[in-house]
Each structure stands twice: as C-alpha cells, then as structure tokens.
Protein backbone atom coordinates (compact mmCIF):
# COMPACT_ATOMS: atom_id res chain seq x y z
CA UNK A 1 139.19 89.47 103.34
CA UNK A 2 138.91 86.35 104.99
CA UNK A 3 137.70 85.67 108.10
CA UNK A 4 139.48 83.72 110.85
CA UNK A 5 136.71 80.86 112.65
CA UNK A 6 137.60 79.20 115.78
CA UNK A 7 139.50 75.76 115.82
CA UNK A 8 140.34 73.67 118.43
CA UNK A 9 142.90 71.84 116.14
CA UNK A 10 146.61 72.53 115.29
CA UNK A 11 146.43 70.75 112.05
CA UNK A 12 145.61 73.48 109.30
CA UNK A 13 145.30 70.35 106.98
CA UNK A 14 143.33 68.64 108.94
CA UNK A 15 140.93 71.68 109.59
CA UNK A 16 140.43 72.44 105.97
CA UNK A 17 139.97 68.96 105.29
CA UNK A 18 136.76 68.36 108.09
CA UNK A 19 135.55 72.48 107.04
CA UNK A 20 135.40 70.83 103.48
CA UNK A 21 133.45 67.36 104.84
CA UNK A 22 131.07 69.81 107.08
CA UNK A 23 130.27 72.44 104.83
CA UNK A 24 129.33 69.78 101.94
CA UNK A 25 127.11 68.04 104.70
CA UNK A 26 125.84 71.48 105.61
CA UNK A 27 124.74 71.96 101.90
CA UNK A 28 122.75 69.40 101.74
CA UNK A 29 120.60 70.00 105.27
CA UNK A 30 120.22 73.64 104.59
CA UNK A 31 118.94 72.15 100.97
CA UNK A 32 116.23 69.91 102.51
CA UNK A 33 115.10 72.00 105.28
CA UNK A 34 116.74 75.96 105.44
CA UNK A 35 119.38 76.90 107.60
CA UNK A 36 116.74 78.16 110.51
CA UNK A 37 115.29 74.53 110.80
CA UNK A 38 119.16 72.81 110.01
CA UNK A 39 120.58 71.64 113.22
CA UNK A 40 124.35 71.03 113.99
CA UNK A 41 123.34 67.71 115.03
CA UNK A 42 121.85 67.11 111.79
CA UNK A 43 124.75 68.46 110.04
CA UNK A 44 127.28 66.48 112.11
CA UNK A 45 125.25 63.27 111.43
CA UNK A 46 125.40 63.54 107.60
CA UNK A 47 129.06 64.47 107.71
CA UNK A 48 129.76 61.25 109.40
CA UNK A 49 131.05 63.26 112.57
CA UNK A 50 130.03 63.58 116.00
CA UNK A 51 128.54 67.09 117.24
CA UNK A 52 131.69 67.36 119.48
CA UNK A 53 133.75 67.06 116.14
CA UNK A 54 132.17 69.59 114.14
CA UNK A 55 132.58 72.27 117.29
CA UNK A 56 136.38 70.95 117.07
CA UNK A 57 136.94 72.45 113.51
CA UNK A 58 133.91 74.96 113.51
CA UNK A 59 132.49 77.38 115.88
CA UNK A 60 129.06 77.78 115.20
CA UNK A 61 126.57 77.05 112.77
CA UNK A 62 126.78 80.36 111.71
CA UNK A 63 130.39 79.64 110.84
CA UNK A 64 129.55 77.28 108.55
CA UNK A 65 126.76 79.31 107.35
CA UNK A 66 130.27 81.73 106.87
CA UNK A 67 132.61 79.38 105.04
CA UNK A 68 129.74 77.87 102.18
CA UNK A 69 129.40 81.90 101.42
CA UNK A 70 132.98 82.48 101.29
CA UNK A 71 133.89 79.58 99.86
CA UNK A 72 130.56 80.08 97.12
CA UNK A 73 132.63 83.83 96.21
CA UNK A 74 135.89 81.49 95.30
CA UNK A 75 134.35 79.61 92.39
C-alpha cells in the first residue's frame, strides 16, 4: 500500500517528476555519506534545487528516505 507524502504542489506530474530528480540526488548523498550524516541541504544542492523546493514536493527527509524504499520494492 502506498503511502501518501505531503506536497505543496497541484501538479501530480510535476510532483513525480521533482520526487524522481530528489530521490536520485538522495541516492547518491546517502551513498557517500549514510542517511544520518545526509542533509536536505546537501540533497537539494545535488538535485539542482533549492531546500525550499525539495520541502515543496517532499516532506521530510524521511520521506525521501520513504519513496527510494518504495520505489526500490517496484523494480
């Protein structure tokens, strides 16, 4: 059952679109340092977003955290 994260946008395009850009940016920090030391800021900076953007399409770290493990079960 999927879970449904906190979005500030209308755009269900849109949203899955930036989820996809954050949680592939998100991959990579957790990769380099673990998802403890990973910062949103971090995250936000690889994605090519501000911090302000991410919190537009995602909640929380941990919500990311959420959609690479439910997205991981998909594959």
């Amino acid at each position: 059952m999927a879970v449904q994260l906190r979005t500030l946008s209308k755009d269900d395009r849109l949203v899955e679109e930036r989820r996809k850009t954050i949680m592939e940016a998100a991959i990579r920090v957790f990769a380099e340092k673990n998802y403890a030391e990973a910062t949103v800021q971090e995250i936000a900076e690889v994605a090519g977003m501000t911090v302000g953007n991410v919190y537009r399409y995602i909640g929380s770290k941990q919500d990311i955290l959420h959609l690479i493990c439910q997205d991981s079960r998909r594959a």
